[in-house]
Protein backbone atom coordinates (compact mmCIF):
# COMPACT_ATOMS: atom_id res chain seq x y z
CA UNK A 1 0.00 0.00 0.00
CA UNK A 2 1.71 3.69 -1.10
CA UNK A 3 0.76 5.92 1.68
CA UNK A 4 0.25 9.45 -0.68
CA UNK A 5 -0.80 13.54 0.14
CA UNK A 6 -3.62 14.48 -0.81
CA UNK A 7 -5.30 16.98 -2.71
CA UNK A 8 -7.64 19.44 -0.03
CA UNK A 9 -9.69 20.21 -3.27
CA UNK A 10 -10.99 16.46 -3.05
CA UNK A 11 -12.72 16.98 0.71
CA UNK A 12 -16.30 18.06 0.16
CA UNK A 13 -18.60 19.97 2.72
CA UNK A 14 -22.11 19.44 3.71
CA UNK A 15 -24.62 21.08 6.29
CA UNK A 16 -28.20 19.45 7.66
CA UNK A 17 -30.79 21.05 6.54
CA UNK A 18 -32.49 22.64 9.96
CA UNK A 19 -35.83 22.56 8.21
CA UNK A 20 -35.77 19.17 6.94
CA UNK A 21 -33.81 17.19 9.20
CA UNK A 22 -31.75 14.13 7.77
CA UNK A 23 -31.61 16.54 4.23
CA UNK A 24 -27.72 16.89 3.37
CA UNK A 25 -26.76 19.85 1.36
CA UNK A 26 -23.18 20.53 -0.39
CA UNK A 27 -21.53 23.83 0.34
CA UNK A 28 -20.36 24.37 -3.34
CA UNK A 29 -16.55 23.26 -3.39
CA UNK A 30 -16.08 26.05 -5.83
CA UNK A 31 -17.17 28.70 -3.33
CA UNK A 32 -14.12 26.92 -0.80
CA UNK A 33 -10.44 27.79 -1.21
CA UNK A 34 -9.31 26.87 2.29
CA UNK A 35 -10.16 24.73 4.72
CA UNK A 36 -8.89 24.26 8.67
CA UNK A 37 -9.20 21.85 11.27
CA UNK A 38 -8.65 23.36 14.60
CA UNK A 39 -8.05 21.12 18.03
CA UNK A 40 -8.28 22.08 21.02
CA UNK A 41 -8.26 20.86 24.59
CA UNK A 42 -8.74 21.86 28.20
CA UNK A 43 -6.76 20.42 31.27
CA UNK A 44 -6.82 19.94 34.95
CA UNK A 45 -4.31 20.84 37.05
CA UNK A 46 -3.65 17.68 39.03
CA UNK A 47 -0.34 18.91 40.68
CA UNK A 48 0.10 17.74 44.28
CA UNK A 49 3.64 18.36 46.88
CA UNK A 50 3.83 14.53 46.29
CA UNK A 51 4.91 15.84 42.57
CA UNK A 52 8.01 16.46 43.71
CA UNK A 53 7.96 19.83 41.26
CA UNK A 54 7.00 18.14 38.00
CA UNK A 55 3.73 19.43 36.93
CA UNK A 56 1.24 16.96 36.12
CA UNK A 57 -2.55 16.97 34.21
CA UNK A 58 -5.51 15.09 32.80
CA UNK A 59 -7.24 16.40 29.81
CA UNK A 60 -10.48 16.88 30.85
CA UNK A 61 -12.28 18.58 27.26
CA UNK A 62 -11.81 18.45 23.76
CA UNK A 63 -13.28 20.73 21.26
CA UNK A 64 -13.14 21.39 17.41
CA UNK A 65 -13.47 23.40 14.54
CA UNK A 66 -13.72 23.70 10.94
CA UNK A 67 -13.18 26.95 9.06
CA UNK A 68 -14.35 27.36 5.42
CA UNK A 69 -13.12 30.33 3.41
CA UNK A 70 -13.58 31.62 0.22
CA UNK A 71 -15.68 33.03 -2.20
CA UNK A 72 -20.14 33.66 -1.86
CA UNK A 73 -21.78 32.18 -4.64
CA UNK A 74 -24.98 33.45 -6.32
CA UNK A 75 -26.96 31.98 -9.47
CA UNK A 76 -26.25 34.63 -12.62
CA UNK A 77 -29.70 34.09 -13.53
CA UNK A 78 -31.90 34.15 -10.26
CA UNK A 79 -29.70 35.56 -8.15
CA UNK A 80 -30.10 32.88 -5.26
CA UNK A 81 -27.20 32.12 -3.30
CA UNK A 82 -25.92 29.27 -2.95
CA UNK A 83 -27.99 26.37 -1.02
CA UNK A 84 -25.26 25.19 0.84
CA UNK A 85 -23.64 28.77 1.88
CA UNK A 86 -27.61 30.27 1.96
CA UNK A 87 -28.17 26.84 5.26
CA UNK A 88 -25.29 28.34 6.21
CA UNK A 89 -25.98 32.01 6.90
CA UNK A 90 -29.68 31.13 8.34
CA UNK A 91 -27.89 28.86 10.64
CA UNK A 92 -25.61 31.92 12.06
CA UNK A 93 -28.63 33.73 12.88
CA UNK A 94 -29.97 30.93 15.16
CA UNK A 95 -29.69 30.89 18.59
CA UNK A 96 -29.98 27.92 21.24
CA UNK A 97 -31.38 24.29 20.67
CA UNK A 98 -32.19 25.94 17.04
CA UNK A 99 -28.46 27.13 16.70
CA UNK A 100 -27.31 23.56 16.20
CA UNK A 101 -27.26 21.82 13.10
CA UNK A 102 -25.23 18.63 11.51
CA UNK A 103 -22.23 19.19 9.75
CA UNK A 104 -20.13 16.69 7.99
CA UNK A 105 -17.17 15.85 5.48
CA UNK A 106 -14.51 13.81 4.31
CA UNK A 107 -12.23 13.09 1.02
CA UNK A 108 -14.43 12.41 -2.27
CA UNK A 109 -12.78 8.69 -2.16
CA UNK A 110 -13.58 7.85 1.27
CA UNK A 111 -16.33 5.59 2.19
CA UNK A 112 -17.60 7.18 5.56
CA UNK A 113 -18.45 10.50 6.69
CA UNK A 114 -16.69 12.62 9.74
CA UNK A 115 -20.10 14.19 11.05
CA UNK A 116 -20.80 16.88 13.48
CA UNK A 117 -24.09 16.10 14.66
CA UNK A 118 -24.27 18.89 16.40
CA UNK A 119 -22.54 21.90 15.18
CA UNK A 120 -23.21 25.66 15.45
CA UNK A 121 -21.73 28.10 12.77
CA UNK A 122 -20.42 31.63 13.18
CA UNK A 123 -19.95 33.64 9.83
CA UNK A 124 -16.50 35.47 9.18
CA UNK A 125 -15.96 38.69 7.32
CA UNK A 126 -17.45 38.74 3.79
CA UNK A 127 -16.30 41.82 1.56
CA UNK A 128 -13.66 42.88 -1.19
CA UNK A 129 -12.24 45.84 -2.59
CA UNK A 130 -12.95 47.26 -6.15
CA UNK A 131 -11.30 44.47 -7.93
CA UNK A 132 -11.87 41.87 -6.21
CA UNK A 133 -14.64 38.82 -5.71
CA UNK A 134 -16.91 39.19 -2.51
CA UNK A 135 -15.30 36.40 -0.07
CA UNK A 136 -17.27 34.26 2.05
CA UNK A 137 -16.08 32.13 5.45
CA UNK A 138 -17.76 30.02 8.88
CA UNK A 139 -16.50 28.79 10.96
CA UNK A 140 -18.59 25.44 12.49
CA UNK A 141 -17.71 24.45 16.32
CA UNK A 142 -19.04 20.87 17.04
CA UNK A 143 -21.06 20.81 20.27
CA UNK A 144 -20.97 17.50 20.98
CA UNK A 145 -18.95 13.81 20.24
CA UNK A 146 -18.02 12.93 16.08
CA UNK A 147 -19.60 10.06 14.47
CA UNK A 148 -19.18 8.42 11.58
CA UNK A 149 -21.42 7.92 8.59
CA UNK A 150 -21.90 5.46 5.48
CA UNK A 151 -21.69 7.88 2.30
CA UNK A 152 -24.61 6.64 0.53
């Protein structure tokens, strides 16, 4: 087996839609130009005299992000934004139980899903200069364990 790199172009996006729960929708890949994992934890301070002055700790939480930048997408005919980036900016606006929503991904090849199922979404800066493209970005924090799904 030849372990290779791979291409972050091949790892697709997708939000739950809120209104029709178990309804995936694809954040157009060619609205994304970067994507980031974050990881993050929180510790205990379990430090006693009995140390003898090396400092211990237990990880206690874990917590994780995905960031999604680039570019907002609307139809040249209609005008509609995209669906995917559109779940996404009602999302943002949601607060509480309502604020969370499933978010998932994974490479185009693989055969399960890393899923969120619980995920809220702030949106980051959108804007551009004179000659530029309007840019688009969330950032999802999962609220809750990962799971695993069968792509279909």
């Amino acid at each position: 087996m030849a372990v290779i790199k791979y291409n972050a172009r091949d790892v697709v996006f997708q939000i739950e839609d809120y209104a029709a729960p178990g309804t995936w929708v694809a954040i157009a890949p060619t609205g994304i130009n970067t994507f980031s994992k974050t990881h993050e934890e929180e510790v205990a301070d379990t430090t006693t005299f009995g140390s003898a002055g090396q400092a211990e700790s237990q990880k206690m939480q874990i917590a994780k992000t995905m960031t999604l930048e680039g570019f907002r997408l609307r139809d040249s005919v209609t005008g509609a934004l995209d669906p995917g980036q559109k779940l996404v900016e009602g999302l943002s606006e949601r607060l509480g139980e309502e604020s969370l929503s499933g978010f998932r991904f994974a490479h185009k090849d693989d055969t399960t899903w890393e899923v969120w199922a619980k995920a809220h979404v702030n949106l980051g800066d959108q804007g551009e200069g004179n000659n530029g493209k309007v840019t688009w970005s969330a950032v999802f924090t999962r609220s809750g364990p990962n799971t695993t799904a069968a792509k279909a």
